[in-house]
Protein backbone atom coordinates (compact mmCIF):
# COMPACT_ATOMS: atom_id res chain seq x y z
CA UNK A 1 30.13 10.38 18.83
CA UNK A 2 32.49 7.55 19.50
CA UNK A 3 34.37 8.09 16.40
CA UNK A 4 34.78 11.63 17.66
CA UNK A 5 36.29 10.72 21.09
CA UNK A 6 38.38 8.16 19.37
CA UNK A 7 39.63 10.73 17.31
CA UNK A 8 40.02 13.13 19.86
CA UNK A 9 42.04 10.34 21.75
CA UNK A 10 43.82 9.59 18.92
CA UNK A 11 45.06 13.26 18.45
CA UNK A 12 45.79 13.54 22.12
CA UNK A 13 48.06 10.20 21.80
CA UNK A 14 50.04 11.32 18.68
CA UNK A 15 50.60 14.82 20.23
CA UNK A 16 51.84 13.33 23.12
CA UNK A 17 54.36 11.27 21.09
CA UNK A 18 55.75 14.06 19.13
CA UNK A 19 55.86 16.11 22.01
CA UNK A 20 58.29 13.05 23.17
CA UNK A 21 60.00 12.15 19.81
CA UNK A 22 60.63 15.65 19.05
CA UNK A 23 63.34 16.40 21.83
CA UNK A 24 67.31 17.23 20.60
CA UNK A 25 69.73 14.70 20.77
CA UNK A 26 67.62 11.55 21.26
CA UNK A 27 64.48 10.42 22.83
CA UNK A 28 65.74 10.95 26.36
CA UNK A 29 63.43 7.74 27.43
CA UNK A 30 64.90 6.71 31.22
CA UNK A 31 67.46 9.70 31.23
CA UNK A 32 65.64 11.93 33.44
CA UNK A 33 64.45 13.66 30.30
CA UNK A 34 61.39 15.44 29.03
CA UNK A 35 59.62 12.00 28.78
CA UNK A 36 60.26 11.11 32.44
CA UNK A 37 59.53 14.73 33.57
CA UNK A 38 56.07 14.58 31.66
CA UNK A 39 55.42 11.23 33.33
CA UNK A 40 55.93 12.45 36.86
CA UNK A 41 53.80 15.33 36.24
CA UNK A 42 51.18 13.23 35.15
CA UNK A 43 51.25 10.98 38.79
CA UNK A 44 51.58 14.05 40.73
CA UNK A 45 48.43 15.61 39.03
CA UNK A 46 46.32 13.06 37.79
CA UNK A 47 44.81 11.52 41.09
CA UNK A 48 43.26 15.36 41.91
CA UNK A 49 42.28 16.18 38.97
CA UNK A 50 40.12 13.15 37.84
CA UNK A 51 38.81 12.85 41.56
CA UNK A 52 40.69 9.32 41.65
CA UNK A 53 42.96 7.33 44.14
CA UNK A 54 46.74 6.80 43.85
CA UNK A 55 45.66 2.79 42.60
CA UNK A 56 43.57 4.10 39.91
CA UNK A 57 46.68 6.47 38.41
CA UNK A 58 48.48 3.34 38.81
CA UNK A 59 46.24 1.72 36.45
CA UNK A 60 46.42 4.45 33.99
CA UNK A 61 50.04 4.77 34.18
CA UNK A 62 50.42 0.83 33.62
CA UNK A 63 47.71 1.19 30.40
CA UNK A 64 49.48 3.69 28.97
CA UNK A 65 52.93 2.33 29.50
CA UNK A 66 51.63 -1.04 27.58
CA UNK A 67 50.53 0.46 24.56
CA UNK A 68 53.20 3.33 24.29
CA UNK A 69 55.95 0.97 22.46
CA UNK A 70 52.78 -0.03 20.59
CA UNK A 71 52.30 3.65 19.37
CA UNK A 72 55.95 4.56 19.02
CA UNK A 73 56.54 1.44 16.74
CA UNK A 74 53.51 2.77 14.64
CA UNK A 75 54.18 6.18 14.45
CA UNK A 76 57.91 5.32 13.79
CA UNK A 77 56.51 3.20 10.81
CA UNK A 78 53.96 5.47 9.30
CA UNK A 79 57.09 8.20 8.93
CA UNK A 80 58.71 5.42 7.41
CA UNK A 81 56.13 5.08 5.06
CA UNK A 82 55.77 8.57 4.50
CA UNK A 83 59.58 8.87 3.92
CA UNK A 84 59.40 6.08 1.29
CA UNK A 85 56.30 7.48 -0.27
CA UNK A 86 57.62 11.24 -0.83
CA UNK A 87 60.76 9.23 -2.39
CA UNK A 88 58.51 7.73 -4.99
CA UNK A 89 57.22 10.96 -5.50
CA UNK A 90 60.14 13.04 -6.24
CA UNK A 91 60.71 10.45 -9.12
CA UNK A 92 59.88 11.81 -13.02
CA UNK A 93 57.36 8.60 -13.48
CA UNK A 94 56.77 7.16 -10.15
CA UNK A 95 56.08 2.83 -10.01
CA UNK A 96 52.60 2.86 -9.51
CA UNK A 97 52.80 -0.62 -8.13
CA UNK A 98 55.28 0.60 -5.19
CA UNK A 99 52.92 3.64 -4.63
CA UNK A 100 50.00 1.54 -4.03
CA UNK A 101 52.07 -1.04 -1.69
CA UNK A 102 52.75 1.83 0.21
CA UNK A 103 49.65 3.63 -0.16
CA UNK A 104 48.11 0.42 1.42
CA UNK A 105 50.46 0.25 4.15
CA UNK A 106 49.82 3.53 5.34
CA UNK A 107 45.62 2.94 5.35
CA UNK A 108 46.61 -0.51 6.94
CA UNK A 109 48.87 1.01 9.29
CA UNK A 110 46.23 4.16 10.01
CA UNK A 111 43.32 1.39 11.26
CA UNK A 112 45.84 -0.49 13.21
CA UNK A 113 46.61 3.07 15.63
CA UNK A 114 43.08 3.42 15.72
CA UNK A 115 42.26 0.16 16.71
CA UNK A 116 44.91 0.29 19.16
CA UNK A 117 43.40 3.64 20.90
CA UNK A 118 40.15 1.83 20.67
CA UNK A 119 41.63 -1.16 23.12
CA UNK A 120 43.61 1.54 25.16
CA UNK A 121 40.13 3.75 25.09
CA UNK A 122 38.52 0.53 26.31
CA UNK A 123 41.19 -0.16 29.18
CA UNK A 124 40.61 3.19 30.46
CA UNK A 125 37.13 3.33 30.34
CA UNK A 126 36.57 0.01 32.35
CA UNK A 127 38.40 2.03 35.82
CA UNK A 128 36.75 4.91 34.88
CA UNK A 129 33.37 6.64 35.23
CA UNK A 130 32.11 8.59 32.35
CA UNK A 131 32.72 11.86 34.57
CA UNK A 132 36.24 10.88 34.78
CA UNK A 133 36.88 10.10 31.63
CA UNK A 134 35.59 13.31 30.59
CA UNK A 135 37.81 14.88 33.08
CA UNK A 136 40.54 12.86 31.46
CA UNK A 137 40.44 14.01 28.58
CA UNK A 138 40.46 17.66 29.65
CA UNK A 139 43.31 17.00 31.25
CA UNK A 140 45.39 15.41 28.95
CA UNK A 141 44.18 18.28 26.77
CA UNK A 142 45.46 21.01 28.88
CA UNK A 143 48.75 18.95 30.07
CA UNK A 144 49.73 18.40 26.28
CA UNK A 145 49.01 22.39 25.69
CA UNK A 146 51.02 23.16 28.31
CA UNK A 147 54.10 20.72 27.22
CA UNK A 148 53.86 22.69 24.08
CA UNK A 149 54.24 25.44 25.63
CA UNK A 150 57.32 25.23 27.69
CA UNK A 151 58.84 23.07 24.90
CA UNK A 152 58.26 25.29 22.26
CA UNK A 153 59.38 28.36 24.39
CA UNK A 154 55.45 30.26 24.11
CA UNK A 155 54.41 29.19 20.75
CA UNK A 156 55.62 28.27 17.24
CA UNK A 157 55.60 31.36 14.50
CA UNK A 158 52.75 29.79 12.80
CA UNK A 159 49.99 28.27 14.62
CA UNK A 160 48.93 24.80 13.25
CA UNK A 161 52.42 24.12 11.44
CA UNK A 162 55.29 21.89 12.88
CA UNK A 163 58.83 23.09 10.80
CA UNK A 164 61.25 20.35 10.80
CA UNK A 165 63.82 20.42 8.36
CA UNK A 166 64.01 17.23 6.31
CA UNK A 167 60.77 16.09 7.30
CA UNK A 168 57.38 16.58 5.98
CA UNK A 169 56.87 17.80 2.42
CA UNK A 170 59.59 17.85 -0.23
CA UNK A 171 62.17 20.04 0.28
CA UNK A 172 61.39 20.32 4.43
CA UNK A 173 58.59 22.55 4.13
CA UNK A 174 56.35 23.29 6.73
CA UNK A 175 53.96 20.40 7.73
CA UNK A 176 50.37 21.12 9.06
CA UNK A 177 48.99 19.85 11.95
CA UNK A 178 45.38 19.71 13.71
CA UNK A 179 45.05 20.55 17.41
CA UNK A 180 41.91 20.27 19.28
CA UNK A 181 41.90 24.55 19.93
CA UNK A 182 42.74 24.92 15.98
CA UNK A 183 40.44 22.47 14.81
CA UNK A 184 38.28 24.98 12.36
CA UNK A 185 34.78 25.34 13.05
CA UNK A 186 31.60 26.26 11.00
CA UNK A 187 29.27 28.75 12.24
CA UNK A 188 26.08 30.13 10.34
CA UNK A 189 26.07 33.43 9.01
CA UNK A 190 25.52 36.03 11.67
C-alpha cells in the first residue's frame, strides 16, 4: 500500500515537472510563467479544498519548494542518462562496460527520486491528517489533469504518448507515458 502511494506520489511529482519543463522557450521559472501561474493556483485552491488554514498551505508550499530543485536536478540527470544511454545504443557493438555504468546510474538515480518523495511524503504527512492527505492527492490529481489540459490545448492525438522531437526513442519517436486515469486495469471475465 505504501509503495502504491509512493508511486502514485511519485507520478504526480514527475507530471508536475514535465508539465513545467515542457513549456517553449525556457522554463519560465520567476517570469510570470506557467510555473508561477500553476503555483498561485495551487495557494488560491489548496486551503478549501483540503479543509486547511492559509499556515498549513504555507507549509506545503515551503515543502514543496525545498525539494523541487531536488527533483528538477534528478529528472534533469536521468534524461541525461537516458540521452547517453540511447547514444551507446545507436552504436554497431555498444561498450558493455559504459552501458552498465550507466545502467547503474539510472537504478541509482531511480531510488534516490524515490527516496526523495518518501522524505517529501513524510514532510507532508506530519501537517496532515490522513483525510487530508487523501484529499491531497485528489487534488493534485485533478490540478495536474487540468494543467494538461489547457497546456495541451484538450488533449494530445494519442492518449498515453508524449511526442517530442529529439527526445525519447531513437529517431524522436513517440515516448509512452503512465497516468493515473490510463493506468490499465485487470478485470475478470464477465
Amino acid at each position: 500500500m505504501l509503495r502504491s502511494i509512493l508511486s502514485l506520489f511519485l507520478g504526480l511529482t514527475l507530471a508536475g515537472a514535465s508539465l513545467a519543463w515542457g513549456q517553449p522557450g525556457g522554463h519560465e521559472f520567476g517570469r510570470g510563467g506557467f510555473q508561477d501561474r500553476f503555483l498561485q493556483v495551487k495557494r488560491n485552491q489548496l486551503g478549501p479544498a483540503l479543509g486547511v488554514n492559509q499556515q498549513t498551505v504555507d507549509q506545503l508550499l515551503a515543502i514543496d519548494a525545498r525539494y523541487k530543485p531536488l527533483r528538477h536536478q534528478l529528472v534533469t540527470d536521468m534524461r541525461n542518462d537516458m540521452h547517453r544511454l540511447q547514444q551507446l545504443m545507436r552504436q554497431p557493438t555498444p561498450p558493455e562496460q559504459e552501458v552498465r555504468a550507466v545502467l547503474a546510474d539510472m537504478k541509482r538515480k531511480r531510488l534516490e527520486m524515490l527516496n526523495l518523495q518518501q522524505r517529501k511524503d513524510d514532510e507532508e504527512s506530519a501537517i496532515l491528517t490522513p483525510m487530508q492527505q487523501a484529499r491531497y492527492i485528489m487534488y493534485l490529481m485533478s490540478l495536474i489533469k487540468e494543467a494538461r489540459s489547457i497546456k495541451g490545448g484538450g488533449g494530445q492525438s494519442q492518449p498515453g504518448v508524449v511526442r517530442q522531437p529529439g527526445v525519447g526513442t531513437p529517431g524522436g519517436l513517440p515516448v509512452p507515458t503512465l497516468r493515473p486515469t490510463e493506468i490499465p486495469v485487470s478485470r475478470p471475465p464477465q
